[in-house]
C-alpha atoms as a PDB file:
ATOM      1  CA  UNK A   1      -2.857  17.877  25.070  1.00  0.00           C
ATOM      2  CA  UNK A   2      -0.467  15.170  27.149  1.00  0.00           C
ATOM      3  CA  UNK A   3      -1.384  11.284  25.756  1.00  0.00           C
ATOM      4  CA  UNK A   4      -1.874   8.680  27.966  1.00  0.00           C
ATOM      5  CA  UNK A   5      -1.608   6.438  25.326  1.00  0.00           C
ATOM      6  CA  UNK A   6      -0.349   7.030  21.407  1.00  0.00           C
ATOM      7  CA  UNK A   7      -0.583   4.278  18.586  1.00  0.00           C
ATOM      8  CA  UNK A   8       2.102   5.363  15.969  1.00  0.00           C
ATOM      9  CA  UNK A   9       1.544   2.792  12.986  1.00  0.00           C
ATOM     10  CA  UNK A  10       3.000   3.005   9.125  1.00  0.00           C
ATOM     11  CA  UNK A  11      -0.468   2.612   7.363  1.00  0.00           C
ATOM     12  CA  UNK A  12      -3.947   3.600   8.255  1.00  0.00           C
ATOM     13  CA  UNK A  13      -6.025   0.672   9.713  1.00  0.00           C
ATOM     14  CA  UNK A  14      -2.557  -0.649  11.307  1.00  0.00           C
ATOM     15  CA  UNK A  15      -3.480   0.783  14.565  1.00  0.00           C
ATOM     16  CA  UNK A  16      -7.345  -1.045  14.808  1.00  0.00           C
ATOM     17  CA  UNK A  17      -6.426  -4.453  13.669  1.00  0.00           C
ATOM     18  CA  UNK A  18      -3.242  -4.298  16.054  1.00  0.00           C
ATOM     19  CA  UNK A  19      -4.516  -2.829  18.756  1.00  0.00           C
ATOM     20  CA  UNK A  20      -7.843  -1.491  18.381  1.00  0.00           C
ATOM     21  CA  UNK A  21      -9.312  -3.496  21.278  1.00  0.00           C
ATOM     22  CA  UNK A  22      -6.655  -2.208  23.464  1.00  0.00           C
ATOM     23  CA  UNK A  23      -7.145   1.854  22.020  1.00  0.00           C
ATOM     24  CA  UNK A  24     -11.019   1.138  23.131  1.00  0.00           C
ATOM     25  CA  UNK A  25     -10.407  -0.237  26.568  1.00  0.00           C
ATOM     26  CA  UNK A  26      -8.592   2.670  27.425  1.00  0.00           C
ATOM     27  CA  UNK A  27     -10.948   5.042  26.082  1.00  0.00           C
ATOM     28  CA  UNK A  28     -13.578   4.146  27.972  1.00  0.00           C
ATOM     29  CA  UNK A  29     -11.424   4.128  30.985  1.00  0.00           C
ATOM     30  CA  UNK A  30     -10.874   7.689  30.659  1.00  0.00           C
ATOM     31  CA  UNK A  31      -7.355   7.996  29.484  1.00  0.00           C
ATOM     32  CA  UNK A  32      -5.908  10.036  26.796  1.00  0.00           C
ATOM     33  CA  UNK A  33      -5.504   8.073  23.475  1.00  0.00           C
ATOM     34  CA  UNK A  34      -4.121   9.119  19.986  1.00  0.00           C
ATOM     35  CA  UNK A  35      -3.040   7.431  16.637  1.00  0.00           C
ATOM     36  CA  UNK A  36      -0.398   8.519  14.396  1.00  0.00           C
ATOM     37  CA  UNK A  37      -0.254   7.132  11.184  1.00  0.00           C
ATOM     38  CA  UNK A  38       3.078   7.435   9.622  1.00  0.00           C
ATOM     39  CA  UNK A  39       1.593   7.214   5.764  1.00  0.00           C
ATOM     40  CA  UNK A  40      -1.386   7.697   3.895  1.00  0.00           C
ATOM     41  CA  UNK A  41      -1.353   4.191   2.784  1.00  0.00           C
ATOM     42  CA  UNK A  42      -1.259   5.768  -1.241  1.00  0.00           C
ATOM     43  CA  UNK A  43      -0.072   2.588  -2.362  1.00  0.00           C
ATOM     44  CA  UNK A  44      -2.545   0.117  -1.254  1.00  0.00           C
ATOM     45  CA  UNK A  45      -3.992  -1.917  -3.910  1.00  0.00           C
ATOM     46  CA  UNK A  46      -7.657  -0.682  -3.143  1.00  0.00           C
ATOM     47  CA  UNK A  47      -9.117   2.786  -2.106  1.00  0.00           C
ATOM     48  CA  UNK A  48      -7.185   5.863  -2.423  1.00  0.00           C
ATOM     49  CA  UNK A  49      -5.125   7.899  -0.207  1.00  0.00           C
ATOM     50  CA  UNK A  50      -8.309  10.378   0.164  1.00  0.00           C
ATOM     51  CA  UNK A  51     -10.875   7.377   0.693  1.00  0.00           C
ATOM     52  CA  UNK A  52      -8.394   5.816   3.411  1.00  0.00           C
ATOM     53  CA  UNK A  53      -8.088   9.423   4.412  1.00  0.00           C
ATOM     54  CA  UNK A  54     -12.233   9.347   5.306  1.00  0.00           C
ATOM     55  CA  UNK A  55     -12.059   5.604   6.420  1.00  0.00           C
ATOM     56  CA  UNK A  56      -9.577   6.921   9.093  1.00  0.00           C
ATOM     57  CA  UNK A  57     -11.625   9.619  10.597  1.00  0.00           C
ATOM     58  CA  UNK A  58     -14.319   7.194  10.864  1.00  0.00           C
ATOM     59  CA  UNK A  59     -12.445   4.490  12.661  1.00  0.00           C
ATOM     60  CA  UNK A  60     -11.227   6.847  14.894  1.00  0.00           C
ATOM     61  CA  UNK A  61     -14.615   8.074  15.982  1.00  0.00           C
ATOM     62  CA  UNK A  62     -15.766   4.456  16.353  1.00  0.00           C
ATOM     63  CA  UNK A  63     -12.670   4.266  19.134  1.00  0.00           C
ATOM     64  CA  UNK A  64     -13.245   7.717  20.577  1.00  0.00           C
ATOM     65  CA  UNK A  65      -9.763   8.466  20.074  1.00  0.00           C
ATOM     66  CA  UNK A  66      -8.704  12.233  21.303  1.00  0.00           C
ATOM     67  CA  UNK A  67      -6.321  12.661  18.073  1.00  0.00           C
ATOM     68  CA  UNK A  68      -5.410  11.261  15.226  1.00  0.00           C
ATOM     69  CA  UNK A  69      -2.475  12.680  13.091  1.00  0.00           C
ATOM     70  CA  UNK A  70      -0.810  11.523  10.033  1.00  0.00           C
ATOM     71  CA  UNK A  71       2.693  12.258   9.347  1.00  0.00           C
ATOM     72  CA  UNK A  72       2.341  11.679   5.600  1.00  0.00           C
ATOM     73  CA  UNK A  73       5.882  10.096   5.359  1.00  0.00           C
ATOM     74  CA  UNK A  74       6.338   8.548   1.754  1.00  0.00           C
ATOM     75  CA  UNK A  75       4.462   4.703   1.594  1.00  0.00           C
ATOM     76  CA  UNK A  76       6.904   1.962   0.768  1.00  0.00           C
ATOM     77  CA  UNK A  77      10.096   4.033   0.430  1.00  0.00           C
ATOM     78  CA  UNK A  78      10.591   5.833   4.134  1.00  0.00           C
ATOM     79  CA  UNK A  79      13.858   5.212   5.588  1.00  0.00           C
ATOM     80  CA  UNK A  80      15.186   5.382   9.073  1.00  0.00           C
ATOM     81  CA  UNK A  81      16.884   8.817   8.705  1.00  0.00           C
ATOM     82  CA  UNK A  82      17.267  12.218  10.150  1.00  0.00           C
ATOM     83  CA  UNK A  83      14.665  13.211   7.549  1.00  0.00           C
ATOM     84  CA  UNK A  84      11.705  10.479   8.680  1.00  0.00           C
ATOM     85  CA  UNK A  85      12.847  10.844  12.348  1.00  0.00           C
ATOM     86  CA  UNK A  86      12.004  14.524  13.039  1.00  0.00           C
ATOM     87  CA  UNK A  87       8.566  14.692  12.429  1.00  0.00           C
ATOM     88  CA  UNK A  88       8.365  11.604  15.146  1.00  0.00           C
ATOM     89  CA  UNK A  89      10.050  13.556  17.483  1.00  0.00           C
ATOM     90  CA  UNK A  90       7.810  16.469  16.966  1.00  0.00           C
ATOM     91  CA  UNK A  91       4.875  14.453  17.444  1.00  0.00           C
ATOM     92  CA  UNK A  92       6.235  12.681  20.465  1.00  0.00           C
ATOM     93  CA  UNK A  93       7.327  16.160  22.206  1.00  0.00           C
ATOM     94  CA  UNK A  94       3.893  17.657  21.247  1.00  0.00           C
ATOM     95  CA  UNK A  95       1.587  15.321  22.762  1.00  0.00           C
ATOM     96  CA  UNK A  96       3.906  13.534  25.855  1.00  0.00           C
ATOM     97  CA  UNK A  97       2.868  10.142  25.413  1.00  0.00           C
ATOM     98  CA  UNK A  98       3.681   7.543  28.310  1.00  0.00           C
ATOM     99  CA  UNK A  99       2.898   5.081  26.583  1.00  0.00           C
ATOM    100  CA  UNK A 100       3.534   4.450  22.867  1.00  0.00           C
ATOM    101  CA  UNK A 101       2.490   0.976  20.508  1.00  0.00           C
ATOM    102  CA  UNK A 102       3.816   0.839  17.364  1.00  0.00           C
ATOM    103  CA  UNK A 103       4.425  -1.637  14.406  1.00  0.00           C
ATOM    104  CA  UNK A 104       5.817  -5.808  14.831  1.00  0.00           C
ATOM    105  CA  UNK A 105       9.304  -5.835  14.909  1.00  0.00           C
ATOM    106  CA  UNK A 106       8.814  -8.136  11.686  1.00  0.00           C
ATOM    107  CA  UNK A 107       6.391  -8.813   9.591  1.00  0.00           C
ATOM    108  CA  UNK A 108       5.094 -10.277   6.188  1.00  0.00           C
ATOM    109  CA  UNK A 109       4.763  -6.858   4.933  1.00  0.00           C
ATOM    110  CA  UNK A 110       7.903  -4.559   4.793  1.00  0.00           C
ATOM    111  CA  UNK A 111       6.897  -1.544   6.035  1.00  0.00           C
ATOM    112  CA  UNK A 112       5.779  -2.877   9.434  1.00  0.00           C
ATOM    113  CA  UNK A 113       9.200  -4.001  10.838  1.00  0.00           C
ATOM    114  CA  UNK A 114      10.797  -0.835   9.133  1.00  0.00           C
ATOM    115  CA  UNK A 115       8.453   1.811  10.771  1.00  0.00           C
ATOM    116  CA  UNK A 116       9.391  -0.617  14.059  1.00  0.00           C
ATOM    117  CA  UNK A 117      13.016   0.067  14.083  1.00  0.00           C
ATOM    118  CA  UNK A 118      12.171   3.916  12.824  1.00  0.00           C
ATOM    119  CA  UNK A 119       9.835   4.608  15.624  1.00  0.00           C
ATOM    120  CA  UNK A 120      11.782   3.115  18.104  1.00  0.00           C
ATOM    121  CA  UNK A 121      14.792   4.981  17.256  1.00  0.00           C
ATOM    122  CA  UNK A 122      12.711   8.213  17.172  1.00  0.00           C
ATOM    123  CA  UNK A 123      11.131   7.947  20.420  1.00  0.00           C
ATOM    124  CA  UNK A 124      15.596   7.210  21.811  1.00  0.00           C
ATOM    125  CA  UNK A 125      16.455  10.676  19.903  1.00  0.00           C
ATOM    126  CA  UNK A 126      12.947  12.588  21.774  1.00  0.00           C
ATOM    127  CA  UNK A 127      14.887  12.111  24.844  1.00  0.00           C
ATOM    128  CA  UNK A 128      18.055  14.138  23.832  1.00  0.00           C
ATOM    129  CA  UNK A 129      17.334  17.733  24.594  1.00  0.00           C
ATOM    130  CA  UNK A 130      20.582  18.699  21.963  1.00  0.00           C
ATOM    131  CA  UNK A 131      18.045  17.726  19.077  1.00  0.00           C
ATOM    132  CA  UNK A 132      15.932  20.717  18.286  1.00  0.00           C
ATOM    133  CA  UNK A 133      12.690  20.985  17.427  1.00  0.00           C
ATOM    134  CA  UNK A 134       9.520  23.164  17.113  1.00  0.00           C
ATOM    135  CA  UNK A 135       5.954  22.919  17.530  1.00  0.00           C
ATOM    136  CA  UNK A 136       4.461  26.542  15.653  1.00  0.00           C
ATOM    137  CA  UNK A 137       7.752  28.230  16.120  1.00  0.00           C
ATOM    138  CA  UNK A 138       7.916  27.328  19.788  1.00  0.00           C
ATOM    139  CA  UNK A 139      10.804  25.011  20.839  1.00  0.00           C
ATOM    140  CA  UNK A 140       9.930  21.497  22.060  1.00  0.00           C
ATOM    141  CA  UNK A 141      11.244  20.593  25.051  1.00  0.00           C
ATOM    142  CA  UNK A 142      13.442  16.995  25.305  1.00  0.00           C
ATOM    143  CA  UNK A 143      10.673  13.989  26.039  1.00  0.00           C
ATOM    144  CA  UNK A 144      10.520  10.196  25.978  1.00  0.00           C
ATOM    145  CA  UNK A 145       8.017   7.926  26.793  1.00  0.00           C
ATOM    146  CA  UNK A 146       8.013   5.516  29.967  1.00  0.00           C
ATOM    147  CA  UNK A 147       7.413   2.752  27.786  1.00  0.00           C
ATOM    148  CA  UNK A 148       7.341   1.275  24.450  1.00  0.00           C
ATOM    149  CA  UNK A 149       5.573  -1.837  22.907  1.00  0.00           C
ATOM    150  CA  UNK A 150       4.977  -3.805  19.348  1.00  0.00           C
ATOM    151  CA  UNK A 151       2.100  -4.850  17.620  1.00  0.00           C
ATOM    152  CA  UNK A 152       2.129  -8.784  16.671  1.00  0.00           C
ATOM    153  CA  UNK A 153       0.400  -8.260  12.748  1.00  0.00           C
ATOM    154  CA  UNK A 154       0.224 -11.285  10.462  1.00  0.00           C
ATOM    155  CA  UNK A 155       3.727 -13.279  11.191  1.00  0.00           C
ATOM    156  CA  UNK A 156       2.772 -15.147  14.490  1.00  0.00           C
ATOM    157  CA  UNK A 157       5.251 -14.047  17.330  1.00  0.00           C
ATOM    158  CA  UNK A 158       5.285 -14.916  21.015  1.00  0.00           C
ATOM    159  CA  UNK A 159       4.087 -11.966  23.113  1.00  0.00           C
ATOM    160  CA  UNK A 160       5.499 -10.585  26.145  1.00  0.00           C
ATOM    161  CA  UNK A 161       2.057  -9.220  27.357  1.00  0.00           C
ATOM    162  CA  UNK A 162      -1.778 -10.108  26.587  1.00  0.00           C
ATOM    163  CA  UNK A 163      -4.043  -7.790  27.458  1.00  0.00           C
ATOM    164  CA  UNK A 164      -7.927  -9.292  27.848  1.00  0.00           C
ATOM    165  CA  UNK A 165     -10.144  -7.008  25.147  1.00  0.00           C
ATOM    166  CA  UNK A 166     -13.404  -8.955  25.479  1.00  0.00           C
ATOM    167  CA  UNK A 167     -15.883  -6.214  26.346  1.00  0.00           C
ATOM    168  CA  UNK A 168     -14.568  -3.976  23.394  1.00  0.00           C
ATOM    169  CA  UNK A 169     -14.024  -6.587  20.788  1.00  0.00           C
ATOM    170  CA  UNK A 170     -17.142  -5.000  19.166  1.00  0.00           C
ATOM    171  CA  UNK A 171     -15.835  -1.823  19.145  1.00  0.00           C
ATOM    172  CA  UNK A 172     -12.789  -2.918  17.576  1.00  0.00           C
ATOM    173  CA  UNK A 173     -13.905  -4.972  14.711  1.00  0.00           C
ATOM    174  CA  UNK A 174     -16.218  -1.802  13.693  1.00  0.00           C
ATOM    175  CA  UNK A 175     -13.502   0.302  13.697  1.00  0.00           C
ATOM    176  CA  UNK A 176     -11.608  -2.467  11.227  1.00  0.00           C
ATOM    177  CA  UNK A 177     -14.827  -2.513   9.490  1.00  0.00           C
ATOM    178  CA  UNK A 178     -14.716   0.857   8.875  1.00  0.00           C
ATOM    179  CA  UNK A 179     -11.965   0.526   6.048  1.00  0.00           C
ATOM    180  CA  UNK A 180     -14.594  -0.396   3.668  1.00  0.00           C
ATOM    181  CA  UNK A 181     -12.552  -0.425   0.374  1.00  0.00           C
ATOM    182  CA  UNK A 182      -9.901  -2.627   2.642  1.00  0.00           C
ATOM    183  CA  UNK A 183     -11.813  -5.436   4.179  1.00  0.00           C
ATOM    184  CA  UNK A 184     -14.291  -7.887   3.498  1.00  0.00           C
ATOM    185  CA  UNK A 185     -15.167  -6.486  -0.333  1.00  0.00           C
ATOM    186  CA  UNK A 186     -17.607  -8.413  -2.392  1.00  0.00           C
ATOM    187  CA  UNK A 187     -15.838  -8.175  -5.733  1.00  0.00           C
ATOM    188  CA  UNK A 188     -18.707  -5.405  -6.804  1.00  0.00           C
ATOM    189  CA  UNK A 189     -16.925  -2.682  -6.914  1.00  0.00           C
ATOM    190  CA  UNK A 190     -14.492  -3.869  -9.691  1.00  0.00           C
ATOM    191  CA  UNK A 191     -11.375  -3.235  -7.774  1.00  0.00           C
ATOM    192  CA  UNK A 192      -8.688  -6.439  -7.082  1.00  0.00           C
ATOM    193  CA  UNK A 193      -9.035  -8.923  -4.205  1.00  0.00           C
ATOM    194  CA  UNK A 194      -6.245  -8.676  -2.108  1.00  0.00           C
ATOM    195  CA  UNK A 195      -4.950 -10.936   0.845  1.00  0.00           C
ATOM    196  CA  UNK A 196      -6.868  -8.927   3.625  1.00  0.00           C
ATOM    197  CA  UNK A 197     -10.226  -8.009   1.546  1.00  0.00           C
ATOM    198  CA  UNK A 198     -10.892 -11.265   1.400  1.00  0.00           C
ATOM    199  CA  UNK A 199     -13.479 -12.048   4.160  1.00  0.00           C
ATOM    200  CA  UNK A 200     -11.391 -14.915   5.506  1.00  0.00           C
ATOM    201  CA  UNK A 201      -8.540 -12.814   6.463  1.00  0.00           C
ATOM    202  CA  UNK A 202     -11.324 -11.079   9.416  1.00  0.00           C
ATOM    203  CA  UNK A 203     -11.566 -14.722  10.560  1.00  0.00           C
ATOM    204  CA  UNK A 204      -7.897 -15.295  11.186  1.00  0.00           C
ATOM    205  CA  UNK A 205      -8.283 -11.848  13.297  1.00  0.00           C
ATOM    206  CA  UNK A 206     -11.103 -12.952  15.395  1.00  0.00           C
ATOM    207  CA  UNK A 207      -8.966 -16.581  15.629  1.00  0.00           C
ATOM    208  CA  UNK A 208      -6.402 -14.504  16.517  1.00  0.00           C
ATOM    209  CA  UNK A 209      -7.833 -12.868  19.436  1.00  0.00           C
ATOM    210  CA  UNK A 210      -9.792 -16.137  20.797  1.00  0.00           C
ATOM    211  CA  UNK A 211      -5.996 -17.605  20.629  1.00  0.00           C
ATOM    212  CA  UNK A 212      -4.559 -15.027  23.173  1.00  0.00           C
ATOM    213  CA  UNK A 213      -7.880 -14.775  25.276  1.00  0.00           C
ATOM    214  CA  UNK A 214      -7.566 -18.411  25.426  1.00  0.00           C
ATOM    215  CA  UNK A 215      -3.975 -18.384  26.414  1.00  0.00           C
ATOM    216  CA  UNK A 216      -5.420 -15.952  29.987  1.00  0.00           C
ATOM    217  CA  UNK A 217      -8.622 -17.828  30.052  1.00  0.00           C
ATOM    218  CA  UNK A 218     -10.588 -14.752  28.554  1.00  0.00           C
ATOM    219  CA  UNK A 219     -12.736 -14.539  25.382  1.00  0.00           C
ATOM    220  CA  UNK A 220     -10.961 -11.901  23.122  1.00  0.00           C
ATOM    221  CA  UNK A 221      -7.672 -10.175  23.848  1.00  0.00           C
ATOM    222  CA  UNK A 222      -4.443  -8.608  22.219  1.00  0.00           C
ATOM    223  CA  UNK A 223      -1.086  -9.306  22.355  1.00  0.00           C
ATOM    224  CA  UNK A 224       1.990  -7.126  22.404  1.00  0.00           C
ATOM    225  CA  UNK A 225       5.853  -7.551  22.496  1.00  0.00           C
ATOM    226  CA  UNK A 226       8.480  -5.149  24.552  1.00  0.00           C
ATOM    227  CA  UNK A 227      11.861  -4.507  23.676  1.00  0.00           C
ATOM    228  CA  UNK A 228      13.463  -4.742  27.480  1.00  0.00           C
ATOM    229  CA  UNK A 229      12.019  -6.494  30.607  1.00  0.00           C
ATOM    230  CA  UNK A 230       9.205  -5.412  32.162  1.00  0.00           C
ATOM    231  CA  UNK A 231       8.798  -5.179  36.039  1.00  0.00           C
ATOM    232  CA  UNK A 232       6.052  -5.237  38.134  1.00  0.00           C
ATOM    233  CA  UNK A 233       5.374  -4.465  41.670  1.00  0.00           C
ATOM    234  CA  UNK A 234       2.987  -6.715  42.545  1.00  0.00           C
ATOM    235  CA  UNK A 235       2.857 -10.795  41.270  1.00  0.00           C
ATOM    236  CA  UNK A 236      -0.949 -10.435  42.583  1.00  0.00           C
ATOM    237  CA  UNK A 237      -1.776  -8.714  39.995  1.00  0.00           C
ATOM    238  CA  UNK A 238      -0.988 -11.037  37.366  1.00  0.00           C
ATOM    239  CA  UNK A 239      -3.414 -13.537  35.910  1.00  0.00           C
END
């Protein structure tokens, strides 16, 4: 199956607080969407890798996303190496993506700018039809995306594009909502509070959101950064 659109985030529930408006906008639309999660989030402080595992597949049927894949790189300690890089590539050359969103390019938590600079450099090497690779024995042919663009997570950075997410702001904060050992616990089930279980921290999302939808005089929206310049063909178009 070609992607319109693939989310490639380090930890499961990356990809709905990033972008999960955006995923359901172009759902509904009628394009092609996928996640790929790089890790099975094993060393979150709540929930397991199998319960984060279940939360997943639920999220993703809240979006209506056509695939969702995880790579099960190693939480905390991947590295931006030959060894991390060819299952990206793999993924990338299986599913044709022309569009692919993937973690800030820094963050508060580690991992986030680090899967950044790995995916980024994967999606370069997809290009190079001298790196081999196969999909159930058959060879891959050489494939990069038209276009790739960051999430903005918890450390506030300017965005190069807001997208307005109002009608499916519902949609996304179910599909956050779904990570029910992650977000807004109680303290009943006897497991730590953390920075984002803590109701508040679903606040600053939704503040978050009214932020950039205020910024294109819209109710909810999304913001995203770009490596390179973007061009357009028609200053019309813009709001």
């Amino acid at each position: 199956m070609k992607l319109d659109l693939m989310v490639i985030t380090v930890h499961p529930d990356d990809a709905e607080l990033g972008a999960g408006g955006t995923i359901a906008k172009y759902v509904a639309e009628g394009k092609k969407v996928g996640i790929v999660d790089l890790t099975r989030g094993e060393l979150g402080t709540r929930g397991t890798a199998e319960t984060r595992k279940l939360e997943a597949q639920r999220a993703a049927e809240i979006l209506g996303v056509h695939v969702r894949e995880n790579l099960e790189l190693r939480d905390g300690f991947f590295r931006n190496d030959e060894e991390n890089q060819l299952p990206i590539i793999r993924i990338i050359r299986k599913y044709c993506p022309e569009i692919v969103i993937t973690n800030a390019l820094e963050d508060r938590h580690p991992d986030h700018g680090r899967a950044s600079s790995l995916v980024n450099d994967s999606l370069f090497l997809s290009g190079l039809r001298r790196i081999e690779t196969f999909d159930n024995q058959t060879a891959q042919e050489a494939f990069r995306p038209r276009l790739q663009l960051q999430l903005i997570q918890d450390k506030y950075i300017r965005p190069d594009i807001i997208l307005d997410i109002t009608p499916y702001w519902d949609i996304k904060e179910r599909s956050i909502l779904a990570y029910t050992t992650q977000f807004n616990a109680t303290g009943d089930d006897h497991e730590p509070q953390t920075y984002i279980s803590n109701p508040d921290f679903m606040e600053s999302t939704r503040g978050r959101a009214l932020e950039f939808g205020r910024n294109i005089q819209t109710k909810y929206a999304e913001g995203f950064t770009t490596r390179k310049l973007l061009g357009i063909r028609d200053i019309f178009e813009l709001l």
